[in-house]
Protein backbone atom coordinates (compact mmCIF):
# COMPACT_ATOMS: atom_id res chain seq x y z
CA UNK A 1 111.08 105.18 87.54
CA UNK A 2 108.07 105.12 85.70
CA UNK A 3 107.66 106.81 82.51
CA UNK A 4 104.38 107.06 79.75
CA UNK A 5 104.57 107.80 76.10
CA UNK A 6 103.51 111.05 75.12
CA UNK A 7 101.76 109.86 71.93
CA UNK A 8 100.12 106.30 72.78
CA UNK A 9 100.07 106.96 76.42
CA UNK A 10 101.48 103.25 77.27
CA UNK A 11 103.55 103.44 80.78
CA UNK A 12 107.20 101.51 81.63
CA UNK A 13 109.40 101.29 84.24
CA UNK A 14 113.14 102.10 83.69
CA UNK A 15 116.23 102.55 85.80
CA UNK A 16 116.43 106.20 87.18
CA UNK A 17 119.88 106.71 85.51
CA UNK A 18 118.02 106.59 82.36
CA UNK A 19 116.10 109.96 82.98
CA UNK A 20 116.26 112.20 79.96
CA UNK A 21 117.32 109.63 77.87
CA UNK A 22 115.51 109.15 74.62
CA UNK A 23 113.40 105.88 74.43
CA UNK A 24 111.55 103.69 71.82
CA UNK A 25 108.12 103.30 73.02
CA UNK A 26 107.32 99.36 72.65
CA UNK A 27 103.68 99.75 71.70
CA UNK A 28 103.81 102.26 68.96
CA UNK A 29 107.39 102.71 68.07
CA UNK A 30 107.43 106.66 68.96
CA UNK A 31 110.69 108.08 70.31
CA UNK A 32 110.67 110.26 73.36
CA UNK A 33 112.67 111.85 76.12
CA UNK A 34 112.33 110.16 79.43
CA UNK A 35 110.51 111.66 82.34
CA UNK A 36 108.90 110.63 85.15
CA UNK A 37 105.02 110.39 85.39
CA UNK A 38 103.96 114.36 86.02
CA UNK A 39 107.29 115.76 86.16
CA UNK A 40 106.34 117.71 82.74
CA UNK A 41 103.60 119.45 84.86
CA UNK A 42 105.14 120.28 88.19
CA UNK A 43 105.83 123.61 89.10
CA UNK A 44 107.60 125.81 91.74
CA UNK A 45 104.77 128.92 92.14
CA UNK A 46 101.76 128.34 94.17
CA UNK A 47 99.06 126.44 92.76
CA UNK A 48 96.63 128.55 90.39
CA UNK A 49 92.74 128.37 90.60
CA UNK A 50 92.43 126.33 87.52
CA UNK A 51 94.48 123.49 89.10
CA UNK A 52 92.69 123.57 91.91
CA UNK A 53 89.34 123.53 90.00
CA UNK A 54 90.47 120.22 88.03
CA UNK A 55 91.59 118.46 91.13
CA UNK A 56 88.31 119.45 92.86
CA UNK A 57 86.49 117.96 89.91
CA UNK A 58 88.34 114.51 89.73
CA UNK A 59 87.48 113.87 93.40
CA UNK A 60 83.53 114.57 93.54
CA UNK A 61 84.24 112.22 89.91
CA UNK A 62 85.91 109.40 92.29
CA UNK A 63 82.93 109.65 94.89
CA UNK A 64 80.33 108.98 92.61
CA UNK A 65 82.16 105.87 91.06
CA UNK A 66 82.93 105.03 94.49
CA UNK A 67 78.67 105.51 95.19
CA UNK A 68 77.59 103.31 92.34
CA UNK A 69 79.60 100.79 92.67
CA UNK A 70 78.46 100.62 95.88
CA UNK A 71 75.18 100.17 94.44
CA UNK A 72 75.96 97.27 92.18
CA UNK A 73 76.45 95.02 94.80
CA UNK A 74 79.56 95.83 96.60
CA UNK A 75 82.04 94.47 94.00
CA UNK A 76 85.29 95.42 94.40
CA UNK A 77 87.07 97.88 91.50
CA UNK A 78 90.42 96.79 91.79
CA UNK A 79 93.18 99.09 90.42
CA UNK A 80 94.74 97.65 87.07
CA UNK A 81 97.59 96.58 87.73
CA UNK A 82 100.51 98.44 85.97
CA UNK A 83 102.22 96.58 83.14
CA UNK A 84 105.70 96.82 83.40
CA UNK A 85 107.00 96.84 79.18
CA UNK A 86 110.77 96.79 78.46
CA UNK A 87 111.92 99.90 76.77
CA UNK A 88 115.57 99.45 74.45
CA UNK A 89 117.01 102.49 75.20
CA UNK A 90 118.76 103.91 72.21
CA UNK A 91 122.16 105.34 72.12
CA UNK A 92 123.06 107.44 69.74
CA UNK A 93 125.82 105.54 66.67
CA UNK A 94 129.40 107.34 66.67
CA UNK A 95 130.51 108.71 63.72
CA UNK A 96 133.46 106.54 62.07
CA UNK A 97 134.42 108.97 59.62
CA UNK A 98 134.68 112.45 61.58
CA UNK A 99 138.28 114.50 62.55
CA UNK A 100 137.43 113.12 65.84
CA UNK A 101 136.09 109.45 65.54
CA UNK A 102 137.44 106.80 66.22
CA UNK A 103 139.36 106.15 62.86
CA UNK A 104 141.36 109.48 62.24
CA UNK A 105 141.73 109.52 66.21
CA UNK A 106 143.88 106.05 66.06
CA UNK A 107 145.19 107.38 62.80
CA UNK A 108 146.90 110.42 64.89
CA UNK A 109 147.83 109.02 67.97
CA UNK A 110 150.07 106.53 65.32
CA UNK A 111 150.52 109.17 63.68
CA UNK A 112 151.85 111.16 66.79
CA UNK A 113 154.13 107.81 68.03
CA UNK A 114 155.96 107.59 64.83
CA UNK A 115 157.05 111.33 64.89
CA UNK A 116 157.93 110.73 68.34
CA UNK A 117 159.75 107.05 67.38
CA UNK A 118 157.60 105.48 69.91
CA UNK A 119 158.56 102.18 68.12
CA UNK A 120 156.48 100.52 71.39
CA UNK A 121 153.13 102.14 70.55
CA UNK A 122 153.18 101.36 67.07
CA UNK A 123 153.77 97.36 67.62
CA UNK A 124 151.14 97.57 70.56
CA UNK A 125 148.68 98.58 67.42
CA UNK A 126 150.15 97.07 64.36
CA UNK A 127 147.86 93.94 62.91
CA UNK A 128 150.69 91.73 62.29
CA UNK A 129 148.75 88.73 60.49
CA UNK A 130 146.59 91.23 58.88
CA UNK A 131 149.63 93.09 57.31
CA UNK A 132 151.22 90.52 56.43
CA UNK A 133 148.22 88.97 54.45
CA UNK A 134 147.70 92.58 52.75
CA UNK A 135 151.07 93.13 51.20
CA UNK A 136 149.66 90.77 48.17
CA UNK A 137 147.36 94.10 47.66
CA UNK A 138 149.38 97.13 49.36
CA UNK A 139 150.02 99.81 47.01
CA UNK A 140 153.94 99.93 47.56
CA UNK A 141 155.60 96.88 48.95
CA UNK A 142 159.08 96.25 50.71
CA UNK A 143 159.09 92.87 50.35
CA UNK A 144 157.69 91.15 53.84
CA UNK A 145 160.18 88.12 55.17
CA UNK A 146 159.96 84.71 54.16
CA UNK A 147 157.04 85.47 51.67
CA UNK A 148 156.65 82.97 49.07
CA UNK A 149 156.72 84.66 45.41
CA UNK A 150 153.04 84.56 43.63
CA UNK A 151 153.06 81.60 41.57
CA UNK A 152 151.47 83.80 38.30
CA UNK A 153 147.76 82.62 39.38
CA UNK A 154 145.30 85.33 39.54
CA UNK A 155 143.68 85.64 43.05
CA UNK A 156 146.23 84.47 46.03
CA UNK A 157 144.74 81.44 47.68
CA UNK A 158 143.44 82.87 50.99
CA UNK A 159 144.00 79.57 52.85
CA UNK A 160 147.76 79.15 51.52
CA UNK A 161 148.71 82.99 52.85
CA UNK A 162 147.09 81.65 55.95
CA UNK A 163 149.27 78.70 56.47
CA UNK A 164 152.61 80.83 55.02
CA UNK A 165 151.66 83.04 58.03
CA UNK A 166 151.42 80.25 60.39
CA UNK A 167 154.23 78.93 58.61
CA UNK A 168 156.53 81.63 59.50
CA UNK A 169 159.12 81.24 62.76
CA UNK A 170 158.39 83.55 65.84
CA UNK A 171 161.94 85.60 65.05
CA UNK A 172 160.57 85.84 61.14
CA UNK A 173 156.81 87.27 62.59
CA UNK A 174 158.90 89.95 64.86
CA UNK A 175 161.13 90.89 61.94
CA UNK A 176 158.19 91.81 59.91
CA UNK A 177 156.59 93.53 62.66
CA UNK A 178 159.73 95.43 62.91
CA UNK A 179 159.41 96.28 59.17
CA UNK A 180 156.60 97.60 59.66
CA UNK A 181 157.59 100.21 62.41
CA UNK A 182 161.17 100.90 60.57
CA UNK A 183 158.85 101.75 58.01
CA UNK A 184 156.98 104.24 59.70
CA UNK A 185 159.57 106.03 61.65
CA UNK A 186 162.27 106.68 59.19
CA UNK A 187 162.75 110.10 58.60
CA UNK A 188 164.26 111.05 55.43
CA UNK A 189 162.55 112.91 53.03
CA UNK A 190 161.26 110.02 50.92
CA UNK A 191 159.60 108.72 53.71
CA UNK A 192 155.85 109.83 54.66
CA UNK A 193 154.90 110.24 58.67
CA UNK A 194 157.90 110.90 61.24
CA UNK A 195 158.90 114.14 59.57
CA UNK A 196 155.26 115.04 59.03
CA UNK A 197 152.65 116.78 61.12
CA UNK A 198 148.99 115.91 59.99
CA UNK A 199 146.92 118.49 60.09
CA UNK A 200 144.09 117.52 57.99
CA UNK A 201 142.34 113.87 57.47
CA UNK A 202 139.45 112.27 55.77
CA UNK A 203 138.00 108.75 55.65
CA UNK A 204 138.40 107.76 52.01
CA UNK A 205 136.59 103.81 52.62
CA UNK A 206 135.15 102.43 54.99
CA UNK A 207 133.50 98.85 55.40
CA UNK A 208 132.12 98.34 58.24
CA UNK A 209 131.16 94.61 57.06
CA UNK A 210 134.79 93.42 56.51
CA UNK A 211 136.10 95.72 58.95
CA UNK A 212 138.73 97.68 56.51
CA UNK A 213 139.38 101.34 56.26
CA UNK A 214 141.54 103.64 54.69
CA UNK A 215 142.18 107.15 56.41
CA UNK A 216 144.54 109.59 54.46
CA UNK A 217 146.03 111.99 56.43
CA UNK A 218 147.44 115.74 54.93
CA UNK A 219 150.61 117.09 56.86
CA UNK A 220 152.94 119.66 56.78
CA UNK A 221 156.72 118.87 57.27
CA UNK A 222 158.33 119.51 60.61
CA UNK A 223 161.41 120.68 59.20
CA UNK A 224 160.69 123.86 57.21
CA UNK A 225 164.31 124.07 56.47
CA UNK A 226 163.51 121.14 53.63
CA UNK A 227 161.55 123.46 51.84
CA UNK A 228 159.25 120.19 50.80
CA UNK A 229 155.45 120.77 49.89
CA UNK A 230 152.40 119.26 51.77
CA UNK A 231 151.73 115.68 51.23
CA UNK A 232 149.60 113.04 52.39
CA UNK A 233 149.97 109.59 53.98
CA UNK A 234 147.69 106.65 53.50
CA UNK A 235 146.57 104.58 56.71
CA UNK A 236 145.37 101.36 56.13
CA UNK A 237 143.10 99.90 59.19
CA UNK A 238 141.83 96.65 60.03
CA UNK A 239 138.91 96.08 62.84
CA UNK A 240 137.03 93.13 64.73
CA UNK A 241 133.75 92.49 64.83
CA UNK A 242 132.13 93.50 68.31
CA UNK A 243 128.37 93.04 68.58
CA UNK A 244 127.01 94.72 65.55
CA UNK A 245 129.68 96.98 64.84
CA UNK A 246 133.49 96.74 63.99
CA UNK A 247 135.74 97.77 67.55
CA UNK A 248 139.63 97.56 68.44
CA UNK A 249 140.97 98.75 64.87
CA UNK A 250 144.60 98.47 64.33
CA UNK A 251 146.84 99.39 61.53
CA UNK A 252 148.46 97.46 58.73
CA UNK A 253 149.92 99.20 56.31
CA UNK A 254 151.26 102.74 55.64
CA UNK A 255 152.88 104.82 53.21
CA UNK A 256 152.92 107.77 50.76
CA UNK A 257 149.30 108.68 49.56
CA UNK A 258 148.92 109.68 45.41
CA UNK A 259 146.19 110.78 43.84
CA UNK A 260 145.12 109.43 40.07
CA UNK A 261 146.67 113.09 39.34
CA UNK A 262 149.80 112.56 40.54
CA UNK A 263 149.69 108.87 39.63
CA UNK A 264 149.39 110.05 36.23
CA UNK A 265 152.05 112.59 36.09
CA UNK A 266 154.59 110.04 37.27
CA UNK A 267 154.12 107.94 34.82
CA UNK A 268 152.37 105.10 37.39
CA UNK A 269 149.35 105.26 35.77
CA UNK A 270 146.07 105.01 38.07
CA UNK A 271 145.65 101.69 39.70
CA UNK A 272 142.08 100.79 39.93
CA UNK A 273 140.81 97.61 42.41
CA UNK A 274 139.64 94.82 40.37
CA UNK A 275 136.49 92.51 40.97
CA UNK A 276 135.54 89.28 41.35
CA UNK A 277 133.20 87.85 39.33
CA UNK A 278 131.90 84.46 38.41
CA UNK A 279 131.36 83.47 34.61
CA UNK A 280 128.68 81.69 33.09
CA UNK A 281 130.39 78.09 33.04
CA UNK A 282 131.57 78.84 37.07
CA UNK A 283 135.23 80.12 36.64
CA UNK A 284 135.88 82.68 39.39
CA UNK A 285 137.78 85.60 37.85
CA UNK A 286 139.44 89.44 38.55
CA UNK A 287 138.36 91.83 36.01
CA UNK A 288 139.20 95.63 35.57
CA UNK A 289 138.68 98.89 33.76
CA UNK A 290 139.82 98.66 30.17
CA UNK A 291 142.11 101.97 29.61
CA UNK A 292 145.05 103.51 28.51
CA UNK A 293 148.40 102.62 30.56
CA UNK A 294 151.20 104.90 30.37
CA UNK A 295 154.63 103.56 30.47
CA UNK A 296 156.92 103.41 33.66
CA UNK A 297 158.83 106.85 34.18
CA UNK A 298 162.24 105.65 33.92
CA UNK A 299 161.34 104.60 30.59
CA UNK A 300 163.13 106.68 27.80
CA UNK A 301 161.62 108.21 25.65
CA UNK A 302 163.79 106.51 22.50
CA UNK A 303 162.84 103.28 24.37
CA UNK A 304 158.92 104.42 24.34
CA UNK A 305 159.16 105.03 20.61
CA UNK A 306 160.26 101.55 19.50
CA UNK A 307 158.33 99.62 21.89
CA UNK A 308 155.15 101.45 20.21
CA UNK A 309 156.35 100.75 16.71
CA UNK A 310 157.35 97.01 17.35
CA UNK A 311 153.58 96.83 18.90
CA UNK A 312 151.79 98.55 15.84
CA UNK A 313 153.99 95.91 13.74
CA UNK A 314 151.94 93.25 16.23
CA UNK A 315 148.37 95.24 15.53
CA UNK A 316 149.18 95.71 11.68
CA UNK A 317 146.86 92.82 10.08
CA UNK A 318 149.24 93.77 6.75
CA UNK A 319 152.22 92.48 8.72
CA UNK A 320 152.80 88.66 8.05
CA UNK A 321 155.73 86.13 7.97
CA UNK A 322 159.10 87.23 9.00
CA UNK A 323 158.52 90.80 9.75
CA UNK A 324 155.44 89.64 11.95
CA UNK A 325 157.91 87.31 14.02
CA UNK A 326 160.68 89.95 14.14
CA UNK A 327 157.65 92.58 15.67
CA UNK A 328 157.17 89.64 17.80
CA UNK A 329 160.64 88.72 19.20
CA UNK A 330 161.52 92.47 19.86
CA UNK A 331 158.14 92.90 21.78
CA UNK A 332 159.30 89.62 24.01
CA UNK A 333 162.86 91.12 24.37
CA UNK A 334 161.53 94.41 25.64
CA UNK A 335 159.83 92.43 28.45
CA UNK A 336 158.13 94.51 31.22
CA UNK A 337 158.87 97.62 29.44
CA UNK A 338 156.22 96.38 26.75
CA UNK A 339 153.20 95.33 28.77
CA UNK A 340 152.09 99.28 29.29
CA UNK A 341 151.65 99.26 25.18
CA UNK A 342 150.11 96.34 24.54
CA UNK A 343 147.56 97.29 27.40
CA UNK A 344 147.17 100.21 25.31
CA UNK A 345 146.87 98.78 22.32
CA UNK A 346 144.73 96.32 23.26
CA UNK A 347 142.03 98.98 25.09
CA UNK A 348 142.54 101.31 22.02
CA UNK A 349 141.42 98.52 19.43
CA UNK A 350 138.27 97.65 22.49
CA UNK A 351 137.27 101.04 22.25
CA UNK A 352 137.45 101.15 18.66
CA UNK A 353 135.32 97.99 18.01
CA UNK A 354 132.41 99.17 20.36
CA UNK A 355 130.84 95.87 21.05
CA UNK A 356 133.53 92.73 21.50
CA UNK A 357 131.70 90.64 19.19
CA UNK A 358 131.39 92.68 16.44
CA UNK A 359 135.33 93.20 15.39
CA UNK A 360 136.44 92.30 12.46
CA UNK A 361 138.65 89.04 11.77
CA UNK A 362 141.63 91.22 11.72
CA UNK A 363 140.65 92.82 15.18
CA UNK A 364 140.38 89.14 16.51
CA UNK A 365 143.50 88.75 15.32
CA UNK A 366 145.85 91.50 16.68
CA UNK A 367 144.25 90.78 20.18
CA UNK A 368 144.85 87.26 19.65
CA UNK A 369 148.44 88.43 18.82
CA UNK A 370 148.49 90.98 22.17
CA UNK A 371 147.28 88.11 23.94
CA UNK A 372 149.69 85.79 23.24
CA UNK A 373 152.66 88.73 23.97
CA UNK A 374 151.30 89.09 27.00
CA UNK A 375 151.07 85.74 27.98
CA UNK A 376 154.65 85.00 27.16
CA UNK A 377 156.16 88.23 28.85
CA UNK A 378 153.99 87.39 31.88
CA UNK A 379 153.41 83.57 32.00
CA UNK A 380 149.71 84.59 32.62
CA UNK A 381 146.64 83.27 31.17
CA UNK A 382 143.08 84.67 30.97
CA UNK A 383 140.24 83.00 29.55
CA UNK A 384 140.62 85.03 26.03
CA UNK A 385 140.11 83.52 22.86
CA UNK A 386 139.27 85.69 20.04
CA UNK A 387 138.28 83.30 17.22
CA UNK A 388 134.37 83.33 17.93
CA UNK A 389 134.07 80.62 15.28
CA UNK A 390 136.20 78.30 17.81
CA UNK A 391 133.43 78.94 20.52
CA UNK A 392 134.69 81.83 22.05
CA UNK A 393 131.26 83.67 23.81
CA UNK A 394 131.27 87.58 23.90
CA UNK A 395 131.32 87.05 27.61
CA UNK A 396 134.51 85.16 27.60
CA UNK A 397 136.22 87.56 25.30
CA UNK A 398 135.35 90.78 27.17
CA UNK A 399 135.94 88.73 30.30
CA UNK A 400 139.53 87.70 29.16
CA UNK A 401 140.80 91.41 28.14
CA UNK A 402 139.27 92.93 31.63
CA UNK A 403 141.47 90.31 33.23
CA UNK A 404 144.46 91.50 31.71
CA UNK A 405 144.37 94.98 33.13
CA UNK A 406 142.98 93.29 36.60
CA UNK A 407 146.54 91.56 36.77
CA UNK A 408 148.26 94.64 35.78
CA UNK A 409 146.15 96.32 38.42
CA UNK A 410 147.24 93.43 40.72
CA UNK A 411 150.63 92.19 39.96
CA UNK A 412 152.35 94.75 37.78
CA UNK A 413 154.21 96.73 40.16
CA UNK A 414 156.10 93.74 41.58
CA UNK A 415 156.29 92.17 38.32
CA UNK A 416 160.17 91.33 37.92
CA UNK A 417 160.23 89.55 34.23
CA UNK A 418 163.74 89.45 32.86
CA UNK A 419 164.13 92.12 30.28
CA UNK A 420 166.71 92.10 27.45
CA UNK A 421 170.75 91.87 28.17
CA UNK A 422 172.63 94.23 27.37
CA UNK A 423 174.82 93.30 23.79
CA UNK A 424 178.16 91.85 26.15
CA UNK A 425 175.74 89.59 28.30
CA UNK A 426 173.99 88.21 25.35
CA UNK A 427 177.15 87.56 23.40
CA UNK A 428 178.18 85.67 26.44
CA UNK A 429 175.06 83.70 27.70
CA UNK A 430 173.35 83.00 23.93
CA UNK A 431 175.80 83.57 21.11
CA UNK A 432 179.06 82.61 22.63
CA UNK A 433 177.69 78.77 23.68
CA UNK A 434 177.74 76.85 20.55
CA UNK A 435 175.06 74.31 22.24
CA UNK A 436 172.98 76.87 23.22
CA UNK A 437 169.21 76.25 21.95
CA UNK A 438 166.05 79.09 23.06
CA UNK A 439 164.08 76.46 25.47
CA UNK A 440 160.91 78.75 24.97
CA UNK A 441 159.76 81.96 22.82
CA UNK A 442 161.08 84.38 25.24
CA UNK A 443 164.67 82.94 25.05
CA UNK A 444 164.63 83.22 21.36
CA UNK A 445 163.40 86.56 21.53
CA UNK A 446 166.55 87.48 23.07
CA UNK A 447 168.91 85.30 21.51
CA UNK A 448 167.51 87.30 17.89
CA UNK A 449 167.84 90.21 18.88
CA UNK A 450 171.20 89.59 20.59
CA UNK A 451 172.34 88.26 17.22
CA UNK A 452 171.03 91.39 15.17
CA UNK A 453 172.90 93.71 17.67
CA UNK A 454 175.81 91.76 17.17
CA UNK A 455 175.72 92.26 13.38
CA UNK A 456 175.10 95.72 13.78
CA UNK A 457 178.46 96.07 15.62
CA UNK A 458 179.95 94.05 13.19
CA UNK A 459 179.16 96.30 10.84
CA UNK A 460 179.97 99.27 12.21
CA UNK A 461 183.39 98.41 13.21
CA UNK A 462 183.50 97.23 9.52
């Protein structure tokens, strides 16, 4: 079929399949539907004078051409020969993040299977590999099979959760897989799809260069007899590269979906994702938002009160000598429990000082303090050092208390740090053993504060 821009007037051939299509003309870029040549002026009624008039014209035109070149010499005019000119014909891009692309579509139809307990479907379009290498990041975690604990470093070695993946036995890959579906299709009311009908969806992010998305999905339960509220379920989704676009998405993780709100108001605090950068002197590093954390919910609120105290006795630049290490060795005893106020502290005393290298020697030396609490609790090290006279660059201070709340954006939630025994398990395992001797500042946390409760009982009973 042969077509002709309407602005530049330059003709192409195309398939006739391709009629009505819109085309790029080649020449001069403009975008047009195609039609065959004259098909825009054909019509059904007889032809009007006008027409005729025109044609009429164009042939006494094409006789007197025909006459002088006749009278030239007899030289032939031959017809230019018609240029045939690729046109790309453009089709139009789908949109990824509408009810009924192809993201939220996938998202339902799992959706759909798991209500149903279509165990089958859900394997057919579960990412195995992929979910497995994204539990290091998921936002709740049943612990996958045979996966080796983090080692306290930072940023997970991509290349070793490759090989523990290709490390894994056949029967270890299929009992994650079915993990994965058990966790999708259980159907009591802590659980978020098989007893809930979406209804509603949105694409929260999408990258279409990694190939990751995240589809949330609002449903109503299917059993109104539960009396539950409407909640929504987070679908994560991992694609291949096809072309220049991302194709054959499958899932890899799913669960309960919070917002910061509701984060907040049970006491989880609002996880934020942390970024990689690269310092000055080459060390590659996860930073994140400096803020307040709130302690865990099951947290008393007796138990909230002295942790704060025992970390003010840490901030207090009064506070020296024994009282300082007794501040000290109750923060270590506390453990986990502590890390949410020394975050705290640490951001409050950030905020307060405005720019990191202008705090006072004192400042520099309750975060060098919070620092070191940290450390111990956590067995974690940043690239913090407060003591600017030692070398310390404003870059690697900031740098070094942004990595602290990366890691607790990271790691905290499957954090598992021993916290204190209860006063019969430390009489036992520290007080009781005559040989016993703290092998590191944590232990002797414990073993003081075992040996003040003791007293305390002592007394009492006295």
């Amino acid at each position: 079929m042969l077509i002709q821009c309407t602005s530049c007037g330059t003709q192409a051939k195309i398939p006739q399949s391709k009629e009505g299509a819109k085309v790029k003309c080649p020449n001069c870029g403009h975008v047009y539907v195609a039609r065959p040549i004259g098909a825009r002026g054909r019509r059904d009624k007889k032809d009007d004078p006008t027409k005729m008039v025109i044609i009429g014209g164009a042939i006494v035109a094409a006789a007197l051409v025909g006459i002088m070149a006749a009278r030239s010499g007899g030289e032939d005019v031959a017809p230019r020969k018609q240029e045939e000119v690729a046109v790309k014909v453009e089709a139009p891009r789908e949109d990824l993040t509408s009810w009924d692309g192809t993201l939220q579509k996938l998202v339902r139809q799992l959706h759909t299977a798991a209500m149903a307990g279509n165990e089958g479907r859900l394997v057919a379009g579960l990412d195995a590999r992929a979910a497995y290498e994204f539990w290091p990041a998921a936002p709740t975690v049943p612990t996958p099979p045979a996966k080796a604990a983090s080692s306290g470093g930072e940023a997970e070695d991509a290349n070793k959760v490759r090989q523990e993946w290709l490390a894994l036995t056949e029967i270890e890959r299929v009992e994650f897989s079915n993990s994965m579906v058990a966790r999708a299709t259980g159907r009591t009311e802590d659980d978020s799809v098989a007893l809930w009908q979406p209804y509603d969806g949105r694409v929260e992010d999408l990258d279409e260069i990694d190939g990751t998305a995240t589809v949330i999905m609002t449903s109503q339960c299917t059993d109104p007899s539960l009396g539950l509220p409407d909640r929504s379920t987070e679908w994560r989704l991992k694609g291949k590269a096809s072309g220049d676009r991302i194709a054959d998405w499958k899932w890899i993780w799913v669960g309960r979906w919070y917002s910061d709100a509701e984060r907040d108001r049970l006491g989880r605090g609002v996880r934020k994702r942390p970024e990689k950068k690269t310092l000055s002197d080459g060390s590659v590093v996860y930073e994140s938002t400096i803020r307040a954390i709130p302690f865990d919910i099951e947290v008393s609120a007796e138990a909230r009160e002295r942790i704060n105290a025992l970390v003010d006795d840490i901030a207090d630049p009064d506070l020296t000598g024994r009282a300082l290490t007794r501040a000290r060795d109750g923060v270590l005893a506390e453990g986990r429990n502590a890390i949410p106020a020394l975050l705290t502290k640490m951001s409050i005393i950030v905020t307060k000082g405005g720019s990191l290298t202008e705090f006072t020697p004192d400042d520099g030396a309750s975060l060098q303090l919070i620092h070191e609490s940290l450390r111990d609790i956590t067995g974690f090290e940043t690239t913090f050092e407060a003591n600017v006279a030692l070398g310390a660059t404003r870059e690697r201070i900031e740098s070094g208390v942004k990595q602290w709340f990366a890691w607790y954006d990271k790691k905290y939630k499957r954090f598992t740090a021993p916290t204190a025994p209860d006063s019969v398990d430390a009489d036992s395992v520290f007080l009781d053993d005559p040989d016993f001797e703290p092998a590191n500042d944590r232990e002797r946390a414990i073993f003081e504060k075992a040996r003040r409760e003791r007293e305390k009982r002592q007394k009492k009973n006295n």
